[in-house]
Structures are given as structure tokens and as C-alpha cells.
N, C-alpha and C. Protein backbone atom coordinates (compact mmCIF):
# COMPACT_ATOMS: atom_id res chain seq x y z
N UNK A 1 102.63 99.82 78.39
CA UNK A 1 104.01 99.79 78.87
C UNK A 1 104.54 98.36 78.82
N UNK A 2 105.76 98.15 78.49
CA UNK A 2 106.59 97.05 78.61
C UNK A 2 107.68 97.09 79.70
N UNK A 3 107.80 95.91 80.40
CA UNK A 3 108.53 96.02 81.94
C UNK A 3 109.70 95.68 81.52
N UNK A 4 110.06 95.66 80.52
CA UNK A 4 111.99 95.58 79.97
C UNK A 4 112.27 95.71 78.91
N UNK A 5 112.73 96.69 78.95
CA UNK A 5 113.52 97.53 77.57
C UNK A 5 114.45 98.15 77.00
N UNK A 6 114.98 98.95 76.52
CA UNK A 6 116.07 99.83 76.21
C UNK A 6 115.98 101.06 77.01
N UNK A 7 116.93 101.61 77.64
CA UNK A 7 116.93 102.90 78.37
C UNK A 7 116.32 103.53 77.73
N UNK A 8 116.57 103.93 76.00
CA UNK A 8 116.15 104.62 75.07
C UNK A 8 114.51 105.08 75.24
N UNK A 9 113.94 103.49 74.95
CA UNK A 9 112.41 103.35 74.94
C UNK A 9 111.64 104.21 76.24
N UNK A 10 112.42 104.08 77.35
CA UNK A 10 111.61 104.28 78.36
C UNK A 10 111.71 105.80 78.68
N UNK A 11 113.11 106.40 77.88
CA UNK A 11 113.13 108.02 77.87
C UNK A 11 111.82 108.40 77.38
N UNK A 12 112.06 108.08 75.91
CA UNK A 12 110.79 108.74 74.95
C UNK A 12 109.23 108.43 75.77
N UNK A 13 108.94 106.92 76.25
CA UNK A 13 108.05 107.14 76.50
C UNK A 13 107.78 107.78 78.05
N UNK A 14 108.17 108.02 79.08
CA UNK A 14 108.11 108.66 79.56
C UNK A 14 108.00 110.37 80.01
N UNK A 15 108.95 110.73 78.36
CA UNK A 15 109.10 112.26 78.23
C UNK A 15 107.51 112.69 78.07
N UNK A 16 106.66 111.34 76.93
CA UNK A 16 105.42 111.43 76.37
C UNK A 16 104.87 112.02 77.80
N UNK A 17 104.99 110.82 78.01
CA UNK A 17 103.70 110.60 78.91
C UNK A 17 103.23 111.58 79.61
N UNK A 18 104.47 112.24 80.77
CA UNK A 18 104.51 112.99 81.74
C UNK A 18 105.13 114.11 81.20
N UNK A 19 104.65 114.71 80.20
CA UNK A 19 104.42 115.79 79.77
C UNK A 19 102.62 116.23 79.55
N UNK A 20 101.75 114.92 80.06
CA UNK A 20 100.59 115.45 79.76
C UNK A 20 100.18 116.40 81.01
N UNK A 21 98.66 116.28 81.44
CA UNK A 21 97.99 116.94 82.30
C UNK A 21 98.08 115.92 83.68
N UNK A 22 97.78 114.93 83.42
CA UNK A 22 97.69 113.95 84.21
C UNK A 22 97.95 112.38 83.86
N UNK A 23 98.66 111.31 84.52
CA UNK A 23 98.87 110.45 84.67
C UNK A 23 98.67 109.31 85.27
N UNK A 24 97.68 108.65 84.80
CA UNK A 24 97.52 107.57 85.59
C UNK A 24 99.09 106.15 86.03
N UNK A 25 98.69 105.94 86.75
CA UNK A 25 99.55 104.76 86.89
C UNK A 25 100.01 103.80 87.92
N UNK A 26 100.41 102.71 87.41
CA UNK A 26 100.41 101.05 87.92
C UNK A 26 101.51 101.14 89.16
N UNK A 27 101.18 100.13 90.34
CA UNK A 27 101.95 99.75 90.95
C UNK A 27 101.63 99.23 92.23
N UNK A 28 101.67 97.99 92.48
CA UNK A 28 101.68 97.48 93.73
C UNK A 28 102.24 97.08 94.30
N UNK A 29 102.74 97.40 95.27
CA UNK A 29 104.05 97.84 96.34
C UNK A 29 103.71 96.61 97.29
N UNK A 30 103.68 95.12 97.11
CA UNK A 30 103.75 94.31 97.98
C UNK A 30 104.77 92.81 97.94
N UNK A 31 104.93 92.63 99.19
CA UNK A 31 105.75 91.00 98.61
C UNK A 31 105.45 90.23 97.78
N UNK A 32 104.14 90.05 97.04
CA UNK A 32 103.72 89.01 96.75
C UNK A 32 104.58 89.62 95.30
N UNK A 33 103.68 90.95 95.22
CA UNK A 33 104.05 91.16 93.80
C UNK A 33 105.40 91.02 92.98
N UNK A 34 106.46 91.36 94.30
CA UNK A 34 107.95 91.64 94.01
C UNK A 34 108.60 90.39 93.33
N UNK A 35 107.53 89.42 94.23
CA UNK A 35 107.86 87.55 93.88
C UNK A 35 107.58 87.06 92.66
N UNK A 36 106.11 87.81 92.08
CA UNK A 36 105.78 87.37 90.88
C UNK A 36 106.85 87.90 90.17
N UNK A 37 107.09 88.78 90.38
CA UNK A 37 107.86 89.71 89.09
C UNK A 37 109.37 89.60 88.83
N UNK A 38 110.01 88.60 89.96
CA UNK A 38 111.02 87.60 89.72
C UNK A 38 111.20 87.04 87.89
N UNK A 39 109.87 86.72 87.75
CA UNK A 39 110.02 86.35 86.16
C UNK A 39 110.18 86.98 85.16
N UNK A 40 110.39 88.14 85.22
CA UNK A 40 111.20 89.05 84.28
C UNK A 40 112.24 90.22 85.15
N UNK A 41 112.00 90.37 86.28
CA UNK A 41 113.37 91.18 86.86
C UNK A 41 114.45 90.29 86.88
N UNK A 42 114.41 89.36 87.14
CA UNK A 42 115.94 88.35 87.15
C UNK A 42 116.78 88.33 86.07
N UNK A 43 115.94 88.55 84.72
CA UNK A 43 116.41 88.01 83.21
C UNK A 43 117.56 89.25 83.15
N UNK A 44 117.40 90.16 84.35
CA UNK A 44 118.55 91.49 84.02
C UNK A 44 119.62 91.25 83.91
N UNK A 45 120.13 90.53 85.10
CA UNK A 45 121.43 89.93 85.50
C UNK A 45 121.84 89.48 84.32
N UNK A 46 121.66 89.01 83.37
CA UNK A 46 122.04 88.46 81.99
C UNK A 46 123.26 89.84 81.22
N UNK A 47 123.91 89.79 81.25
CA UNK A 47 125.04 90.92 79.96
C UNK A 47 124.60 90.30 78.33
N UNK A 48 124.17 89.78 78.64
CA UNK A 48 124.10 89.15 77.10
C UNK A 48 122.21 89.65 76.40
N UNK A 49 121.55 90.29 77.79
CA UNK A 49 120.15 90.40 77.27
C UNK A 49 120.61 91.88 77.25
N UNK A 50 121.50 92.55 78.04
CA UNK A 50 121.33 93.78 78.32
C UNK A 50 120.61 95.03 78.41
N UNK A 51 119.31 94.71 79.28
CA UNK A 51 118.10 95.40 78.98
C UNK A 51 117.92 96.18 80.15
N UNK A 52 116.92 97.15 80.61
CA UNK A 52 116.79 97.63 81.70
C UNK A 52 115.43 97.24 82.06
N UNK A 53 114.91 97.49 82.97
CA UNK A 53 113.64 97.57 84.02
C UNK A 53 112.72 98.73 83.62
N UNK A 54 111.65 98.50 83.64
CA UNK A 54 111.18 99.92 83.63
C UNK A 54 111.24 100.39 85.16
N UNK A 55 111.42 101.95 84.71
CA UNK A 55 111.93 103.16 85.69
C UNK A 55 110.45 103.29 86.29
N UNK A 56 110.77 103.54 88.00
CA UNK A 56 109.68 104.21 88.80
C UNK A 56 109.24 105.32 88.32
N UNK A 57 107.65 105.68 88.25
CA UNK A 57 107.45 107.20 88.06
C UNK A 57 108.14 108.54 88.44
N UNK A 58 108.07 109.42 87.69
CA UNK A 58 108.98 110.49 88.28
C UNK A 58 108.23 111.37 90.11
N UNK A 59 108.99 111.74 90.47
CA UNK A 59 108.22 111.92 91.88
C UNK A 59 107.26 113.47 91.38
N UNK A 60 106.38 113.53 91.79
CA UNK A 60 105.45 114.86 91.47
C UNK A 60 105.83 115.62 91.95
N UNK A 61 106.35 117.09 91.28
CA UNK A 61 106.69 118.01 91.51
C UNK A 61 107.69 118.37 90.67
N UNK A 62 108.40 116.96 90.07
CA UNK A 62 109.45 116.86 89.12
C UNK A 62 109.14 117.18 87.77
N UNK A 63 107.53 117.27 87.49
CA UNK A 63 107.30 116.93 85.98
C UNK A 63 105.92 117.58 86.23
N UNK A 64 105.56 118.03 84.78
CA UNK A 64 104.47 118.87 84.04
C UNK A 64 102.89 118.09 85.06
N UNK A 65 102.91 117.00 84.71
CA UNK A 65 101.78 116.04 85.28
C UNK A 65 101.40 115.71 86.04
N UNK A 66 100.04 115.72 86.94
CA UNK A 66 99.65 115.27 87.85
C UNK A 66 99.65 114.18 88.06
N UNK A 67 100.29 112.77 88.91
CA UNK A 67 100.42 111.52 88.72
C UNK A 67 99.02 111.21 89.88
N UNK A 68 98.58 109.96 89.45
CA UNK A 68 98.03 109.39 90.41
C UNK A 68 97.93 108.17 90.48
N UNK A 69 98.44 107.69 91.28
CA UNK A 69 97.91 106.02 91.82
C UNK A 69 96.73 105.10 91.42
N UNK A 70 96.79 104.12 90.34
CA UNK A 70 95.65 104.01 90.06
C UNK A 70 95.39 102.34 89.88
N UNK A 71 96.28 101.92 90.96
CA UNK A 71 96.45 100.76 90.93
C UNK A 71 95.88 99.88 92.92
N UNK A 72 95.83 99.26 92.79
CA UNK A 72 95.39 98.38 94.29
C UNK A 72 96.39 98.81 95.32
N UNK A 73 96.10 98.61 96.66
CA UNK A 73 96.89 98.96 97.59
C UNK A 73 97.58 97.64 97.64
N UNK A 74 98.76 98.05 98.53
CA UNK A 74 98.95 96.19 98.87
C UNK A 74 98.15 95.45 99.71
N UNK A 75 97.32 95.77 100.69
CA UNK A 75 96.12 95.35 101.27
C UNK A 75 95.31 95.13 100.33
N UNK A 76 94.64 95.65 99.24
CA UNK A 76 93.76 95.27 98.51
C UNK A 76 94.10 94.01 97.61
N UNK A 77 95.05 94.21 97.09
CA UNK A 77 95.92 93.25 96.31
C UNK A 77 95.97 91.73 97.31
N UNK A 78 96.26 91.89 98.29
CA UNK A 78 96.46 90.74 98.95
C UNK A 78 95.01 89.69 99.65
N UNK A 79 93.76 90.66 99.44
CA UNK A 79 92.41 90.20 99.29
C UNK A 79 92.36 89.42 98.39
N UNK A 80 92.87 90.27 96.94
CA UNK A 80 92.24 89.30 95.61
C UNK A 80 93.24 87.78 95.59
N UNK A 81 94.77 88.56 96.12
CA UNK A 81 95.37 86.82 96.01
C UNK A 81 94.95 85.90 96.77
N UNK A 82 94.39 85.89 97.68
CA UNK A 82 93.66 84.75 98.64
C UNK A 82 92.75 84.29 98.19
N UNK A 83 92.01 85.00 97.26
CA UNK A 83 91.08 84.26 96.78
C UNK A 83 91.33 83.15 95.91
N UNK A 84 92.51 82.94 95.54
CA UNK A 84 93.36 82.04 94.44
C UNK A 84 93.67 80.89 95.23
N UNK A 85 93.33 79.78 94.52
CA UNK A 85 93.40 78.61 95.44
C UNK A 85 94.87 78.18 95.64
N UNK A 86 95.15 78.02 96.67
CA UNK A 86 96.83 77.63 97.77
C UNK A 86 97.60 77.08 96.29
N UNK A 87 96.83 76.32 95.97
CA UNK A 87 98.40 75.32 95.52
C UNK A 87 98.30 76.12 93.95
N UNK A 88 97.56 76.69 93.47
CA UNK A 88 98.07 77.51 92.59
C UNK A 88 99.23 79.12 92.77
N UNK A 89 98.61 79.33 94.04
CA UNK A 89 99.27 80.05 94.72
C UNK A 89 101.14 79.86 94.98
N UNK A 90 100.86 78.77 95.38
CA UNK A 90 102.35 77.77 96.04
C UNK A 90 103.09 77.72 94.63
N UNK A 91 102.16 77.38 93.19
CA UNK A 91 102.83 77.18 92.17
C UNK A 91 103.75 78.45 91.85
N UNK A 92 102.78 79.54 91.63
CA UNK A 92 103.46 80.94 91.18
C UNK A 92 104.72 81.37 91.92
N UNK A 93 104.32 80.76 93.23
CA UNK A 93 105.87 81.19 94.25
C UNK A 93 106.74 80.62 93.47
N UNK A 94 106.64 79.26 93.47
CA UNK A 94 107.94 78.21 92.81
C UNK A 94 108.32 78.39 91.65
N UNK A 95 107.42 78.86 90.94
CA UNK A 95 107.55 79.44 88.91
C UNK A 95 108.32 80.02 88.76
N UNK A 96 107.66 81.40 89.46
CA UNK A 96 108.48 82.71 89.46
C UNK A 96 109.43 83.12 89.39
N UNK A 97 110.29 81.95 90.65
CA UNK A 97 111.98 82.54 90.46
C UNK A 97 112.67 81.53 89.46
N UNK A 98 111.84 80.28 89.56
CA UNK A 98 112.76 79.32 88.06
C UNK A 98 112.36 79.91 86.98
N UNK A 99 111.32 80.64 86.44
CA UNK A 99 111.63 81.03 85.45
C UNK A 99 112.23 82.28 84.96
N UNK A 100 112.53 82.96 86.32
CA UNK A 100 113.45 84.21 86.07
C UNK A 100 114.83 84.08 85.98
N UNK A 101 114.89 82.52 86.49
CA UNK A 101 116.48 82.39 86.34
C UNK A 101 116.57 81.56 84.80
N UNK A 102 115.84 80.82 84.53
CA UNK A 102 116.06 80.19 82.88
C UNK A 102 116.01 81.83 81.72
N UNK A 103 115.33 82.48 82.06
CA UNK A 103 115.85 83.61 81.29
C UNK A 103 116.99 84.38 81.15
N UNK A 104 117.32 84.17 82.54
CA UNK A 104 118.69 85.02 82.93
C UNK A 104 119.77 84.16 82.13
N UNK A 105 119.31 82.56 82.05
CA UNK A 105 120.43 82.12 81.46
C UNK A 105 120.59 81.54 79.79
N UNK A 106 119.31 81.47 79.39
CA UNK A 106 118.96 81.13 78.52
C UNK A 106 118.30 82.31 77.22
N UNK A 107 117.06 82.94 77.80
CA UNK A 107 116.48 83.92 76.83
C UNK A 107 117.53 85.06 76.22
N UNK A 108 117.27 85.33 75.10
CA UNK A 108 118.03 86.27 74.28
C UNK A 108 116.71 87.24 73.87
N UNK A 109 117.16 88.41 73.34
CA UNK A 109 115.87 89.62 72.71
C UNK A 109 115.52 88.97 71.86
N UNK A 110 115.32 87.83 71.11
CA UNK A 110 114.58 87.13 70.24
C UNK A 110 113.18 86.70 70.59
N UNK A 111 113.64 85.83 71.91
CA UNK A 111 112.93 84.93 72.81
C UNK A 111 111.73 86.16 73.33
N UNK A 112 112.52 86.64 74.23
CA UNK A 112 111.75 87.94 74.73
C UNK A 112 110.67 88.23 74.12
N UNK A 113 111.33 89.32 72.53
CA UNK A 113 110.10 89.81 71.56
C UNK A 113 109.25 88.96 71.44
N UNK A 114 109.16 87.43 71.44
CA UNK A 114 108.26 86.65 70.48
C UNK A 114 106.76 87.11 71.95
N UNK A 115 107.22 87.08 72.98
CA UNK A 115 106.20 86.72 74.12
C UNK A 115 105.57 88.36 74.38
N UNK A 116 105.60 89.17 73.80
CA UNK A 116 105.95 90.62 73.47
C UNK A 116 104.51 91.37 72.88
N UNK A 117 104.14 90.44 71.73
CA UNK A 117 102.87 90.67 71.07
C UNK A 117 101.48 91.15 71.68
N UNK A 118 100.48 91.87 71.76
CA UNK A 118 99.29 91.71 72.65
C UNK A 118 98.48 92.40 71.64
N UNK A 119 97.58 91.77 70.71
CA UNK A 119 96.32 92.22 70.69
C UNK A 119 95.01 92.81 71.09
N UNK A 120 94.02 93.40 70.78
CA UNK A 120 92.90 93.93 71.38
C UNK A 120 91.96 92.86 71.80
N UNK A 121 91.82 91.74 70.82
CA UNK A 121 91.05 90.62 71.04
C UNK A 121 91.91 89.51 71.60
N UNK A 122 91.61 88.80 72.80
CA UNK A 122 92.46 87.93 73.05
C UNK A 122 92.81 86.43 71.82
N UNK A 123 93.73 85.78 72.42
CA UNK A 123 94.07 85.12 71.14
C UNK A 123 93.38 83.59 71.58
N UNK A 124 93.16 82.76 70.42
CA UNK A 124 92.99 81.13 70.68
C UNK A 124 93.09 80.77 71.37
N UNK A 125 94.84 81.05 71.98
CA UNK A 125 95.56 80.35 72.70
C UNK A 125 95.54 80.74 74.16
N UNK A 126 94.99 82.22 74.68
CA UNK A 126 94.37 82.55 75.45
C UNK A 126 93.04 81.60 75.85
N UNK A 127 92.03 81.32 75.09
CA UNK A 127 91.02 81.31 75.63
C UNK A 127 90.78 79.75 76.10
N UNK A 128 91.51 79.48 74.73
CA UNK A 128 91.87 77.81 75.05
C UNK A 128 92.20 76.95 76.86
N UNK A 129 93.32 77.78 76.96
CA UNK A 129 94.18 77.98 77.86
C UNK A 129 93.39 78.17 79.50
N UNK A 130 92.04 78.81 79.21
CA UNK A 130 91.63 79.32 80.20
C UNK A 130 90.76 78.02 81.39
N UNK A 131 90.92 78.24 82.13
CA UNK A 131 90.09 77.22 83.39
C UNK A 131 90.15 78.01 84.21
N UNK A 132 89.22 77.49 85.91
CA UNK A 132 88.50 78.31 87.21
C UNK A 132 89.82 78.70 87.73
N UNK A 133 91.12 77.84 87.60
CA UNK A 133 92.26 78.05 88.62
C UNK A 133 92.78 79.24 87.82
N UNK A 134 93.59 79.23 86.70
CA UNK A 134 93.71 80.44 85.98
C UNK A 134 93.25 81.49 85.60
N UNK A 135 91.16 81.11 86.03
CA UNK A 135 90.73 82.46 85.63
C UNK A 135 90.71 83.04 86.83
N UNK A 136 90.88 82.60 88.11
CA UNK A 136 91.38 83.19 89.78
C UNK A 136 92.26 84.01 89.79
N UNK A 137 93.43 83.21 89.11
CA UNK A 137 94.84 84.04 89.09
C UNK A 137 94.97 85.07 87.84
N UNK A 138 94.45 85.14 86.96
CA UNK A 138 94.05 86.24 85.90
C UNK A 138 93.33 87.58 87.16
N UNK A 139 92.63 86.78 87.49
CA UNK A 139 91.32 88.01 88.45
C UNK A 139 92.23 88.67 89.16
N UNK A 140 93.09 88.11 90.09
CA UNK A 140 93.90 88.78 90.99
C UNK A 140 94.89 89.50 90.28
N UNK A 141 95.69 89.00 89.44
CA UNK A 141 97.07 89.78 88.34
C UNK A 141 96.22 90.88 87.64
N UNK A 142 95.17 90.60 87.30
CA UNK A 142 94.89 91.47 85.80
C UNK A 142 93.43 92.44 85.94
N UNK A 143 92.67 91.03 86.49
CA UNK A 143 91.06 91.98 86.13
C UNK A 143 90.66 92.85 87.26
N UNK A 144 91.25 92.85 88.36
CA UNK A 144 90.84 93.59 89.86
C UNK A 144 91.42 94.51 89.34
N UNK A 145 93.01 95.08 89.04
CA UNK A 145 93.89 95.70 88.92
C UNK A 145 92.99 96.67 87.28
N UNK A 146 92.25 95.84 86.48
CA UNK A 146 92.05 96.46 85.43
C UNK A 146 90.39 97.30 86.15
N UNK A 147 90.07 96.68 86.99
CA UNK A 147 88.62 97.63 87.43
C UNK A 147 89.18 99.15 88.06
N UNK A 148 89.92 98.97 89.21
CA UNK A 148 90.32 99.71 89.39
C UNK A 148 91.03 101.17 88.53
N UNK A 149 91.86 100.81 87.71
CA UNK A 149 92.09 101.33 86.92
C UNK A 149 90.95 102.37 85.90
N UNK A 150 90.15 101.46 85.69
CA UNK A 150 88.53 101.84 84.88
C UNK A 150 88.38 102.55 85.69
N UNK A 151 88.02 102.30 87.07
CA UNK A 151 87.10 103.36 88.05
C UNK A 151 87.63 104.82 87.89
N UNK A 152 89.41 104.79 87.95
CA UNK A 152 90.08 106.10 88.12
C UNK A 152 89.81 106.88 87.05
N UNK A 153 89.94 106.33 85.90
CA UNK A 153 89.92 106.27 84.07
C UNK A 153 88.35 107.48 84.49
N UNK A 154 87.31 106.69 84.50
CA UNK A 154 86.19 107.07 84.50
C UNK A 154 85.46 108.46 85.61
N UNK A 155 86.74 108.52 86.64
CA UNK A 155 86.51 109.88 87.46
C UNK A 155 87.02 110.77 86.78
N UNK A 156 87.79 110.55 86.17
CA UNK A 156 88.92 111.60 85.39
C UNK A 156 88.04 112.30 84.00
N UNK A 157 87.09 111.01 83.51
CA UNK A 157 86.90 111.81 82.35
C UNK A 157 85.38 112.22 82.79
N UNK A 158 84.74 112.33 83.78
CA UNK A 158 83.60 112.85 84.37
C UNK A 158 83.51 114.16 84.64
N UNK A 159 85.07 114.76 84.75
CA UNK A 159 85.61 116.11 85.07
C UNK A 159 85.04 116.67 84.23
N UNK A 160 84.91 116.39 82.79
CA UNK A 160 84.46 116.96 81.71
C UNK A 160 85.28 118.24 81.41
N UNK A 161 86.91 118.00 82.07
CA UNK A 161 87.82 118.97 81.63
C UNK A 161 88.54 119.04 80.20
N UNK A 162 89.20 119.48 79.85
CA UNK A 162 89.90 119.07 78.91
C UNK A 162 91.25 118.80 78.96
N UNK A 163 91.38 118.30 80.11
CA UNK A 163 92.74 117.41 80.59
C UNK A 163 93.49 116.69 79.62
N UNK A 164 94.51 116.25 79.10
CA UNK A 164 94.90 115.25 78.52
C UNK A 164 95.86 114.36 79.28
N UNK A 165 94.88 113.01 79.35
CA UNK A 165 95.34 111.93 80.50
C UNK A 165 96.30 111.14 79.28
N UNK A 166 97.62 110.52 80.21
CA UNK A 166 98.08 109.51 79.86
C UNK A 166 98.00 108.37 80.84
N UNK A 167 98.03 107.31 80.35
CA UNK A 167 97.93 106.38 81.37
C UNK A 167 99.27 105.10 81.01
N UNK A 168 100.18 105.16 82.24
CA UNK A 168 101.54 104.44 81.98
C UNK A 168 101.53 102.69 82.87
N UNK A 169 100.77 102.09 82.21
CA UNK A 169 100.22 100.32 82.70
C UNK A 169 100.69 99.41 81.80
N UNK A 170 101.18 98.23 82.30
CA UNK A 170 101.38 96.99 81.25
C UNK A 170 100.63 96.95 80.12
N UNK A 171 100.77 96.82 79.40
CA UNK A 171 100.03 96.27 77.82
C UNK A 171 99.02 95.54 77.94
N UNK A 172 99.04 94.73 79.04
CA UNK A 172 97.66 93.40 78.62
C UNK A 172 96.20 94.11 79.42
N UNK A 173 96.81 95.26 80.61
CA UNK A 173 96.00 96.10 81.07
C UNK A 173 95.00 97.27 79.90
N UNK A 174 95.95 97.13 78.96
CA UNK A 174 95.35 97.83 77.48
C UNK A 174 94.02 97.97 77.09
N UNK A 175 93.70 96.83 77.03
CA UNK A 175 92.52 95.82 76.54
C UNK A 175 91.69 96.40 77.11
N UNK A 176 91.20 96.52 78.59
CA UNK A 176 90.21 97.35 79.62
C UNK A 176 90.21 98.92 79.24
N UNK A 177 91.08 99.39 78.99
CA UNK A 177 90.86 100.97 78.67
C UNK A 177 90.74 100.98 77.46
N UNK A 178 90.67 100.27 76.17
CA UNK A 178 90.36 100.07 75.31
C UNK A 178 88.65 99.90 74.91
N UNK A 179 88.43 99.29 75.86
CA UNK A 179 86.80 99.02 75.95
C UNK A 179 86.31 99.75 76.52
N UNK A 180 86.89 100.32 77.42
CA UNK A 180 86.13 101.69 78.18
C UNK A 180 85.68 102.78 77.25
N UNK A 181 87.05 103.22 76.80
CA UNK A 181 87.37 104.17 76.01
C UNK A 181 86.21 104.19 74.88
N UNK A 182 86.12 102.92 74.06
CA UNK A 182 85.42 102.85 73.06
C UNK A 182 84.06 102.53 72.74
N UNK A 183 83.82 101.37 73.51
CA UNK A 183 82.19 100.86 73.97
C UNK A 183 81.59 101.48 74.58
N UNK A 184 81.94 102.34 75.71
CA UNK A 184 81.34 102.95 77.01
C UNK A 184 81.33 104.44 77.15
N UNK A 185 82.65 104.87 76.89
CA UNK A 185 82.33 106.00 76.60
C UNK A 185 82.31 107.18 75.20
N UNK A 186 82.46 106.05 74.04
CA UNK A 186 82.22 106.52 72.96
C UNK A 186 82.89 107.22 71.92
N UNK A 187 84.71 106.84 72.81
CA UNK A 187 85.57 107.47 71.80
C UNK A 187 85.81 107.09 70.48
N UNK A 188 86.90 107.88 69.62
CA UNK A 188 87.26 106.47 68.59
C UNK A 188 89.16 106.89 68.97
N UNK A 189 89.57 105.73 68.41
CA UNK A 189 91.03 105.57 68.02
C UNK A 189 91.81 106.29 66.93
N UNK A 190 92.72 107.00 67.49
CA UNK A 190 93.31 108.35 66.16
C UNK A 190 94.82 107.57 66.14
N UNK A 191 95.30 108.83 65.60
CA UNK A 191 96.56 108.50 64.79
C UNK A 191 97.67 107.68 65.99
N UNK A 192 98.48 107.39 65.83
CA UNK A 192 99.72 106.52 67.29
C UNK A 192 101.06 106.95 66.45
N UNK A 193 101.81 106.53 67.35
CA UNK A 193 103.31 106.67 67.03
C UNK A 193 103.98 105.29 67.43
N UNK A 194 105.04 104.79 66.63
CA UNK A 194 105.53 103.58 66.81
C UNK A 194 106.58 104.20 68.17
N UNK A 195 107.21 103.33 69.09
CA UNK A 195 108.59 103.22 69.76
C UNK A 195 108.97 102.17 69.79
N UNK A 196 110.71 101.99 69.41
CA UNK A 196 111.03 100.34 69.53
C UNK A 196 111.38 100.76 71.04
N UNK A 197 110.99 99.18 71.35
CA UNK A 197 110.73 98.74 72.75
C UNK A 197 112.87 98.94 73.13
N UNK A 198 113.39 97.55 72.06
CA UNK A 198 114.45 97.16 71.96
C UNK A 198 114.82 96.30 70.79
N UNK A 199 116.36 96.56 70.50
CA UNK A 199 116.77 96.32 69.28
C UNK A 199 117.15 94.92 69.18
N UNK A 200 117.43 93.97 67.99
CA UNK A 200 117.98 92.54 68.27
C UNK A 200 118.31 92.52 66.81
């Protein structure tokens, strides 16, 4: 999933999705998170990006699919951010909303797409990039949030039903059900369908 897009994009993929059996999916319902996410909800306010948000799940009962929660509580979530040392902490507060407002005033769907990309293997510039303070704040944003996820992933396909799960999570969350999927439990990768995200 991508967190800003064309109304369009988020029909189709949504019609997908929650038309399966079951649904996994993302969301942590806390202050901290609402703060991080300043850095791309702000860029809305822009008429000139004219993009939308991605849409809350549909409420169950509304749709074919069993949804389930497959993301941290906000109590849990707020374990892993403490573990992140203060002044990196203090940084993300202060980031967050300056860089949601330089988008709002600056980024165009050019800008956007370029930061857009995500591979299976992380990139150079990823790994390069990486140190103890960032790999803290990775742990808390990404890899707690991606275990969890695995754990649900992995009850689901224990059922040994023939369910067909979709699972509706950020893109960089990908990568973990990717390895699950393939290393661990021995799938392979079939045919896909393109969706533009958004036009430019």
C-alpha cells in the first residue's frame, strides 16, 4: 500500500483486496504515530499535489472479508518507541511536521514518485545509511510492526484452509511477507497486476 494517492488507486485496490476471504491489516491508533505521519498527511493541503490519503478500512460487515488487526496496539507501539534514544526521538517530533509542511509547499507528483520506489532487496543507500540510532527507530517504525504482522500472516496460513488472504500494509512492510512467504514457508511468486498509484 501507498499512503497517498489518487482516489482512483485506492478504489481498485481496495475493491481487490476486500473482496478476498480475509484481510490483514495496518494501523496504529496512537499520538506518536499521528505525529510521525505529519510527513506525508500535511503534503494534502497542497491543490497543486491534489492527492488523497489512504482511506480507513471498510468497517466489517460492510464487505465480503474478514478484516483483522494485524498491527501493534498503541500500548505496544509505545514500548518499542522508548526504546529509541530521546534525542532521536525529540528529532522525529521536530522533522515530522517541517517536513510535512516543505511538501505541502514545495513537493509536486514528480518529487513524490521519485521517493515511491521499494525493492525486495534493500538498496546501497539503505544500508549505507544504517547506524544503532536508526536501526532503533527502523525497529520501532518497521521491524516490531513487521513481526507482528508475520505472527498473524503465519496463524492464518496454519489454518491449512483455503482462505485467500490479502494483506493491505505499507510497501516497505512488503519485504517481511515476502520472506515469509518464500524462504519459510515455501511459496513462489505468480502472475501481479500493475495499478497507477497517481498520474503526473
Amino acid at each position: 500500500m501507498i499512503h497517498v494517492g489518487q482516489p482512483e488507486f485506492y478504489r481498485a485496490a481496495f475493491d481487490d483486496a476486500f473482496a478476498h476471504d480475509l484481510v490483514l491489516v495496518e494501523g496504529v491508533k496512537s499520538p506518536i504515530s499521528a505525529r510521525i505521519t505529519r510527513s506525508y498527511r500535511w503534503l494534502l493541503a497542497s491543490k497543486r499535489i491534489d492527492l488523497s490519503l489512504q482511506p480507513k478500512s471498510p468497517d466489517p460487515g460492510t464487505c465480503h472479508a474478514t478484516i483483522i488487526h494485524a498491527d501493534l496496539s498503541a500500548a505496544e507501539f509505545a514500548v518499542e518507541w522508548r526504546k529509541v534514544q530521546l534525542w532521536v526521538r525529540l528529532a522525529v517530533y521536530l522533522l515530522s511536521p517541517l517536513i510535512g509542511l516543505q511538501r505541502r509547499w514545495f513537493a509536486t507528483r514528480e518529487t513524490i514518485a521519485k521517493d515511491l520506489a521499494m525493492d525486495v532487496q534493500p538498496s546501497q543507500k539503505e544500508l549505507v545509511d544504517w547506524s544503532p540510532e536508526t536501526g532503533a527507530l527502523t525497529h520501532a517504525i518497521l521491524e516490531s510492526r513487521d513481526e507482528r504482522l508475520v505472527d498473524r500472516l503465519r496463524e492464518q496460513l496454519s489454518a491449512e484452509s483455503k482462505t485467500k488472504i490479502a494483506i493491505v500494509y505499507g510497501a516497505a512492510h512488503m519485504r517481511a511477507v515476502i520472506r515469509e512467504l518464500t524462504v519459510h514457508q515455501g511459496y513462489m511468486t505468480g502472475p501481479s497486476d500493475w495499478l497507477t498509484v497517481f498520474h503526473f
